[in-house]
Protein backbone atom coordinates (compact mmCIF):
# COMPACT_ATOMS: atom_id res chain seq x y z
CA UNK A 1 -13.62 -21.79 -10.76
CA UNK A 2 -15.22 -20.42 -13.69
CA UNK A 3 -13.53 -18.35 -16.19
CA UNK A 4 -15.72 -15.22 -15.00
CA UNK A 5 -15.07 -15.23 -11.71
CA UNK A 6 -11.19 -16.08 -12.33
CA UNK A 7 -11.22 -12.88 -14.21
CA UNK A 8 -13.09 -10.28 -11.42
CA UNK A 9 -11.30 -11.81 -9.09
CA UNK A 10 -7.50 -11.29 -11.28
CA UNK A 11 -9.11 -8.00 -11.66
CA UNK A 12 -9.20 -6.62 -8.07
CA UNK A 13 -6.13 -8.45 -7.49
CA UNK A 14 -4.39 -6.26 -10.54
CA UNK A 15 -5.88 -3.08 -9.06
CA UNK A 16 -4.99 -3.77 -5.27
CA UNK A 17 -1.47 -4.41 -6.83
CA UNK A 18 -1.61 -1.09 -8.86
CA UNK A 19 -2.89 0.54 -5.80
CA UNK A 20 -0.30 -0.36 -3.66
CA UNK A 21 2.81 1.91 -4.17
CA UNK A 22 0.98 4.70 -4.28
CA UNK A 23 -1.05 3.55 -0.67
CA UNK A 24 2.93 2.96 0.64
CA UNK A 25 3.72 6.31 -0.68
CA UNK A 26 0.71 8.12 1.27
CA UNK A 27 1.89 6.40 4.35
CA UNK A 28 5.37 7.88 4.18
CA UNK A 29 3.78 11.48 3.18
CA UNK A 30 1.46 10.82 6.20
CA UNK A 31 4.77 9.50 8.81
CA UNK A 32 6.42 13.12 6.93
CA UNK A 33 3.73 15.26 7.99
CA UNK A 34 3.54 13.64 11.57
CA UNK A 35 7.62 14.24 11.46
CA UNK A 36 7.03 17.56 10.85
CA UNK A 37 4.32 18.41 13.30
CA UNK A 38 6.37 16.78 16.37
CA UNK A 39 9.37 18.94 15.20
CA UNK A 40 7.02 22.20 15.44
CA UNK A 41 6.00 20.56 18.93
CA UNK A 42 9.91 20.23 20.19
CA UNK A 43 10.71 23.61 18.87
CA UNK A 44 7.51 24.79 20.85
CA UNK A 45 9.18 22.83 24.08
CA UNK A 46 12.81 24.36 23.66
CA UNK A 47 11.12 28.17 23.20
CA UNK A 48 9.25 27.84 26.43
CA UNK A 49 12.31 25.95 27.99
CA UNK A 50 14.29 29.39 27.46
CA UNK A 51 11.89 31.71 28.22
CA UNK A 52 11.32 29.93 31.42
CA UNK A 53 15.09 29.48 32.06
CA UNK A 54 14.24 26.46 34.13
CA UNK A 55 14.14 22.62 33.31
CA UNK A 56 10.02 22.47 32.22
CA UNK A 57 8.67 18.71 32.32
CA UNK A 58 7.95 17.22 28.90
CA UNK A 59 4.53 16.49 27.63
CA UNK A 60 3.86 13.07 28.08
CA UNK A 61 1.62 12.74 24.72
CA UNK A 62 4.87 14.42 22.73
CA UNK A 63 7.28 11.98 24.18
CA UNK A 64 4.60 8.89 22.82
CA UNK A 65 4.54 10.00 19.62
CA UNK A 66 8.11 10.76 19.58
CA UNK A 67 8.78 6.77 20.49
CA UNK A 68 6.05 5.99 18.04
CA UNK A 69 8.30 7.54 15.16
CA UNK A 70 11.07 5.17 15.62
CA UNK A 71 13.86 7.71 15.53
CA UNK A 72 17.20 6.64 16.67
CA UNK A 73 18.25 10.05 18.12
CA UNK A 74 15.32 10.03 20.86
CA UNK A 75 17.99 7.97 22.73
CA UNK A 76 20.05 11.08 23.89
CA UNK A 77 17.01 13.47 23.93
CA UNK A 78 15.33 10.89 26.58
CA UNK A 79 18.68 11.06 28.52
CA UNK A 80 19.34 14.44 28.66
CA UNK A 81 15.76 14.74 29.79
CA UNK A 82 16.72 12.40 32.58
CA UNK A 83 19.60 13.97 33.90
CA UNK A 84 19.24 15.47 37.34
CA UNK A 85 20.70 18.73 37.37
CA UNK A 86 20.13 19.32 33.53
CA UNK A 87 20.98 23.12 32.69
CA UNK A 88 17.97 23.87 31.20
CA UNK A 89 19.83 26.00 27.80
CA UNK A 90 21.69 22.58 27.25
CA UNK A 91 17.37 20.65 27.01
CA UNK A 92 16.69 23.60 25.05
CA UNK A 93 19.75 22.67 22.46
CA UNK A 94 18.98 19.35 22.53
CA UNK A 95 15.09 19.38 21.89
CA UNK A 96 15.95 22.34 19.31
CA UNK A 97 18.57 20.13 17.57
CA UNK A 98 15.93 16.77 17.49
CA UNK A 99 13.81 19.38 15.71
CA UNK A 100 16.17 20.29 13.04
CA UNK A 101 16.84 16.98 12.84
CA UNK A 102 13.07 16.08 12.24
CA UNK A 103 12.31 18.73 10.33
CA UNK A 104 15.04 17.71 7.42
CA UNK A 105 14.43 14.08 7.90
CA UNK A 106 10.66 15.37 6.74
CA UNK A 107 11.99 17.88 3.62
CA UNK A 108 14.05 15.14 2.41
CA UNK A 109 11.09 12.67 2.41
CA UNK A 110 9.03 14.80 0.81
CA UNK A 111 11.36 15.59 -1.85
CA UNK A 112 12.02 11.93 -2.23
CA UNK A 113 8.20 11.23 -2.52
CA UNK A 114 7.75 14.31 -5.02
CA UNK A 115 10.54 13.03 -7.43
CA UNK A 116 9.68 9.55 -7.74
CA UNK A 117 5.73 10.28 -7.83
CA UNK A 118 6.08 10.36 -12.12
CA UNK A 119 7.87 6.77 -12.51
CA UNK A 120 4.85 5.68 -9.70
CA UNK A 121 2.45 7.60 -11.97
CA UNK A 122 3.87 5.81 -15.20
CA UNK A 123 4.32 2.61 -13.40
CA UNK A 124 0.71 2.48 -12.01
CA UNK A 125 0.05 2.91 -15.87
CA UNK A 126 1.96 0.54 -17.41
CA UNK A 127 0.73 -2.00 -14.79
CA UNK A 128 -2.87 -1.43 -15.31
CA UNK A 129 -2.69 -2.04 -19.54
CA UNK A 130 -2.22 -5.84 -19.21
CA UNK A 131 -5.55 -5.54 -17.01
CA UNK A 132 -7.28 -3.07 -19.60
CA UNK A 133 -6.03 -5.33 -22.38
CA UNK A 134 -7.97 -8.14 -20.80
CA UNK A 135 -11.06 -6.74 -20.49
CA UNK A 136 -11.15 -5.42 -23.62
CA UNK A 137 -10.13 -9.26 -25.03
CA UNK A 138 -13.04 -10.82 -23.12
CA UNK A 139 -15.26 -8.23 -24.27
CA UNK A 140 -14.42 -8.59 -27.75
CA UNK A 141 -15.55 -12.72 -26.60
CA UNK A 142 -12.11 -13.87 -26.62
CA UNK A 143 -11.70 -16.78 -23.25
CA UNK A 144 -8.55 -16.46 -21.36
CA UNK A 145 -7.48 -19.29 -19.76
CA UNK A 146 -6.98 -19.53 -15.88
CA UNK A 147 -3.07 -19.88 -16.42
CA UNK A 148 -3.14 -16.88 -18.32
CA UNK A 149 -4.57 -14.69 -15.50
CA UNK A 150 -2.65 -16.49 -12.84
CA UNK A 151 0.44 -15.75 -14.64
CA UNK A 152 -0.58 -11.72 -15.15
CA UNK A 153 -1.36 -11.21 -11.22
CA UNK A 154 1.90 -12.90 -11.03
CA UNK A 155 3.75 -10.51 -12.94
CA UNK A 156 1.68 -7.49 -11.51
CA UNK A 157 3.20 -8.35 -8.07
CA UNK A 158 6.83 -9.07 -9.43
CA UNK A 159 6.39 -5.14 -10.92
CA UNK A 160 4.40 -4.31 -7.89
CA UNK A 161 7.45 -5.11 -5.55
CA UNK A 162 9.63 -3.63 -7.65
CA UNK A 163 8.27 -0.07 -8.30
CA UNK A 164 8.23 -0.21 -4.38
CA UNK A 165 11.50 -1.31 -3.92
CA UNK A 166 12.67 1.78 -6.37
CA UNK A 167 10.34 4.31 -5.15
CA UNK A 168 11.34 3.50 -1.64
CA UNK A 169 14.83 5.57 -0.09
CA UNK A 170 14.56 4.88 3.48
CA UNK A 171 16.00 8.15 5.63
């Protein structure tokens, strides 16, 4: 491989690896915002539950996305839903209480997200001056070796991993 293409290609890989906290921490902003919207949706379910003071059915398309979002307290939300002679104020607690539930699962995340987004901001530029000090050296007509860039996408990925593992606080 030639020492140009070694260094485009150590390039991209530096920026994907640069890139990639901040993609994993728009995926958790995105699984926040979807948190927060089927909380508005259950809240929705539980008003109409006690203005109707009779057991409604649930929406099919809320109870999907509900088992898309993982969340272990479905699990008594789905039974209660199941029951036979459910009182209908007692669905009405429970889908309010999932809600609540949801709702601070979400605040929490977004808090988490807002107070690490600085050491991701000054991580993302710490990681990219290796790269900028690269291309700078090879524009000033200095050749790196192959090692050299090997070892550097190395490192990125060692950092890479571990601004993730930091920024990360599962909920």
């Amino acid at each position: 491989m030639s020492a140009e293409i070694a260094l485009v290609v150590a390039c991209l890989m530096l920026a994907s690896l640069v890139a990639l906290p901040a993609w994993l921490a728009r995926q958790r902003a995105h699984t926040s915002r979807e948190w927060s919207e089927v909380a508005a949706a259950l809240a929705a379910f539980a008003a109409q539950v006690r203005t109707a003071q009779r057991v409604l059915a649930f929406d099919e398309n809320l109870s999907r996305r509900l088992r898309a979002l993982s969340i272990p307290e479905l699990a008594s939300f789905e039974l209660v839903c199941a029951l036979r002679h459910t009182d209908p104020e007692m669905l009405a607690s429970t889908a309010e209480r999932l809600s609540l539930r949801l709702r601070r699962r979400a605040a929490f995340e977004r808090k988490m997200l807002a107070r690490t987004a600085s050491g991701r901001r000054r991580g993302a530029i710490a990681a990219a001056a290796p790269a900028v000090a690269m291309l700078l050296a090879r524009g000033g007509g200095v050749a790196l070796p192959i090692t050299a860039l090997a070892l550097l996408v190395g490192l990125e990925a060692l950092g890479c991993w571990m601004l993730w593992r930091v920024a990360r606080v599962d909920v």
